[in-house]
Protein backbone atom coordinates (compact mmCIF):
# COMPACT_ATOMS: atom_id res chain seq x y z
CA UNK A 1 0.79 44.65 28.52
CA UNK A 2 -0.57 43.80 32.05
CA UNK A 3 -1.05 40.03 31.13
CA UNK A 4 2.72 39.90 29.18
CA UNK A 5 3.97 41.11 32.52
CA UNK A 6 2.28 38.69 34.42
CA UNK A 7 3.60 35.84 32.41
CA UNK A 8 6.95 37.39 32.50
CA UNK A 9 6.77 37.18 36.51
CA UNK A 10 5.16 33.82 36.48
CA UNK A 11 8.25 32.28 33.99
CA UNK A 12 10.84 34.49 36.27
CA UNK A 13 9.38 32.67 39.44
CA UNK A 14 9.20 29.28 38.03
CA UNK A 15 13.13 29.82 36.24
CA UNK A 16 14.46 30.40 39.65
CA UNK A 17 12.37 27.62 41.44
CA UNK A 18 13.67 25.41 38.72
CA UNK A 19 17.15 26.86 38.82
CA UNK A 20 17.00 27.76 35.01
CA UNK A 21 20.00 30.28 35.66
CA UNK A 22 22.60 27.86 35.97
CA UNK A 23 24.25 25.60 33.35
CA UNK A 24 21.66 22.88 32.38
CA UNK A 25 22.71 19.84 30.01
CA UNK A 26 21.83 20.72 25.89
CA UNK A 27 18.27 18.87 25.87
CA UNK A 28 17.50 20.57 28.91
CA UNK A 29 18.52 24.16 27.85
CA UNK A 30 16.59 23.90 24.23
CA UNK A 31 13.52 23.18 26.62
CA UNK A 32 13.94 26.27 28.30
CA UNK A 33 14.28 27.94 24.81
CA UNK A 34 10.86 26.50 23.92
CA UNK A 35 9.17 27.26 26.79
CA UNK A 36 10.19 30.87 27.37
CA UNK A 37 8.97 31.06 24.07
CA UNK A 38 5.75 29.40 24.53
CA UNK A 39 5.04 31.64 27.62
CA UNK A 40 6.56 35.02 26.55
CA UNK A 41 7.32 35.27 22.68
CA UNK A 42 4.51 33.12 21.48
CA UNK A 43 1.65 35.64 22.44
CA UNK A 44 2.76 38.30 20.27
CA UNK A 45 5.00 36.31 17.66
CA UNK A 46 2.80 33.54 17.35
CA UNK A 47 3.48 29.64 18.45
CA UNK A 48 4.59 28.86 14.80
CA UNK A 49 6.60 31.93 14.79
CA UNK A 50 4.59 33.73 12.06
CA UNK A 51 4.47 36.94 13.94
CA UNK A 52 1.07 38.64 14.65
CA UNK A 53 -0.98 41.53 13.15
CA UNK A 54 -0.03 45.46 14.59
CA UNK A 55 -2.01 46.71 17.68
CA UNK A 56 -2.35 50.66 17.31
CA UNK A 57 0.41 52.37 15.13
CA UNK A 58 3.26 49.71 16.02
CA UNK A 59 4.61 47.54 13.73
CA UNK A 60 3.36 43.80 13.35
CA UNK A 61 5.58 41.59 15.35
CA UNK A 62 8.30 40.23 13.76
CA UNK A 63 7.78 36.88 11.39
CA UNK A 64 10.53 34.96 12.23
CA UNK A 65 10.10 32.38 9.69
CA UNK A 66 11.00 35.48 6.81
CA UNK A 67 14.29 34.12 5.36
CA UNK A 68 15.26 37.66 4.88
CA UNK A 69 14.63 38.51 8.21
CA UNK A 70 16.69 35.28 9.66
CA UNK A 71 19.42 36.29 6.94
CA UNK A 72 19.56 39.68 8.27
CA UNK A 73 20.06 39.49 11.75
CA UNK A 74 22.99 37.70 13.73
CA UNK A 75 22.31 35.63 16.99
CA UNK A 76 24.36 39.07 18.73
CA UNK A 77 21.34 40.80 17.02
CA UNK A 78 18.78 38.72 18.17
CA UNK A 79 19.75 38.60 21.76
CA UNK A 80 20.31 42.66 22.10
CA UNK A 81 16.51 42.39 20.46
CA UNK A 82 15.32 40.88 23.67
CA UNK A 83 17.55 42.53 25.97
CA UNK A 84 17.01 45.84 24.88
CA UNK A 85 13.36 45.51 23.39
CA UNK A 86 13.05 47.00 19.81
CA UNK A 87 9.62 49.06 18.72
CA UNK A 88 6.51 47.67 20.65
CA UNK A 89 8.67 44.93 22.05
CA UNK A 90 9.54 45.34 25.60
CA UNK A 91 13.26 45.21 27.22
CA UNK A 92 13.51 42.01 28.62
CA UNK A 93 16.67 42.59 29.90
CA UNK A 94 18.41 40.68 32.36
CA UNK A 95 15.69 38.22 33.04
CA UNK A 96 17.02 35.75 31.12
CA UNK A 97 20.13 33.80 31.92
CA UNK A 98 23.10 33.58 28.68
CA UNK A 99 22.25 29.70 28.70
CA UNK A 100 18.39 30.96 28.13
CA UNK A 101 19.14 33.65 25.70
CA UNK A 102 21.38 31.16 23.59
CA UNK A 103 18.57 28.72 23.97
CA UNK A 104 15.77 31.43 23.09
CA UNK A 105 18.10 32.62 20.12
CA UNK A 106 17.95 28.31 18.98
CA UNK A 107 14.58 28.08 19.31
CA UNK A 108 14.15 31.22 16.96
CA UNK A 109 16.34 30.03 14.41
CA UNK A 110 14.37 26.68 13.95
CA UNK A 111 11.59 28.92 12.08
CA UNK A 112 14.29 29.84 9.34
CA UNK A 113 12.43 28.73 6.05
CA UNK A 114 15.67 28.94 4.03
CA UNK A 115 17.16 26.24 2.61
CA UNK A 116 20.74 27.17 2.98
CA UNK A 117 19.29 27.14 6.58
CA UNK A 118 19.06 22.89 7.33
C-alpha cells in the first residue's frame, strides 16, 4: 500500500508540474489516460488489463478485458469506481482531473474483448 501511495504522490507531483489539470488537446489527454494507468492501475490490474490474483481475503482485481464486466458497468460507474474506491481498491478521489478520469475511463475501455465493442 506504501509503494501505491508513493506512486500516487509521484504521478500527483508530475500532473501538476505538467499541468495535467487543465484542458489538454485529445492525443494529449489519452496519454494521460495511459500513463496514469501505467503508474497507478497497472500494478494491481495488470499492464494488459487482465487484473491480478487476490492478496489476503480481497477479491482479485478487476479483469477489465471480461466482456461482461465492460457490459456491466457505465463510464459514470467506472469513474465513481476510482473516485470512491470499491473493495481493496483505494478512493482515489479528487486526484484526478474530469479530462483524466474521462481519459482513464478510455484507456479502460480499450481492453473490452467484445465484439459489439470495435
Amino acid at each position: 500500500m506504501r509503494s501505491l501511495l508513493s506512486a500516487v504522490l509521484a504521478l500527483a507531483i508530475g500532473c501538476s508540474l505538467s499541468a495535467c489539470h487543465h484542458s489538454t488537446p485529445d492525443s494529449e489527454a489519452t496519454q494521460n489516460g495511459e500513463q496514469i494507468f501505467r503508474t497507478v492501475c497497472a500494478r494491481c490490474h495488470g499492464a494488459d488489463g487482465t487484473g491480478g490474483i487476490a492478496a489476503g481475503s480481497a477479491n482479485a482485481p478487476r479483469n477489465f478485458r471480461d466482456a461482461a464486466f465492460q457490459a456491466s458497468r457505465s463510464d459514470d460507474d467506472l469513474r465513481r469506481a476510482i473516485q470512491q474506491g470499491k473493495g481493496a481498491m483505494p478512493a482515489f478521489g479528487n486526484l484526478f482531473s474530469d479530462g483524466d478520469l474521462r481519459a482513464l475511463v478510455r484507456k479502460i475501455r480499450t481492453f473490452n474483448s467484445s465484439p459489439s465493442a470495435r
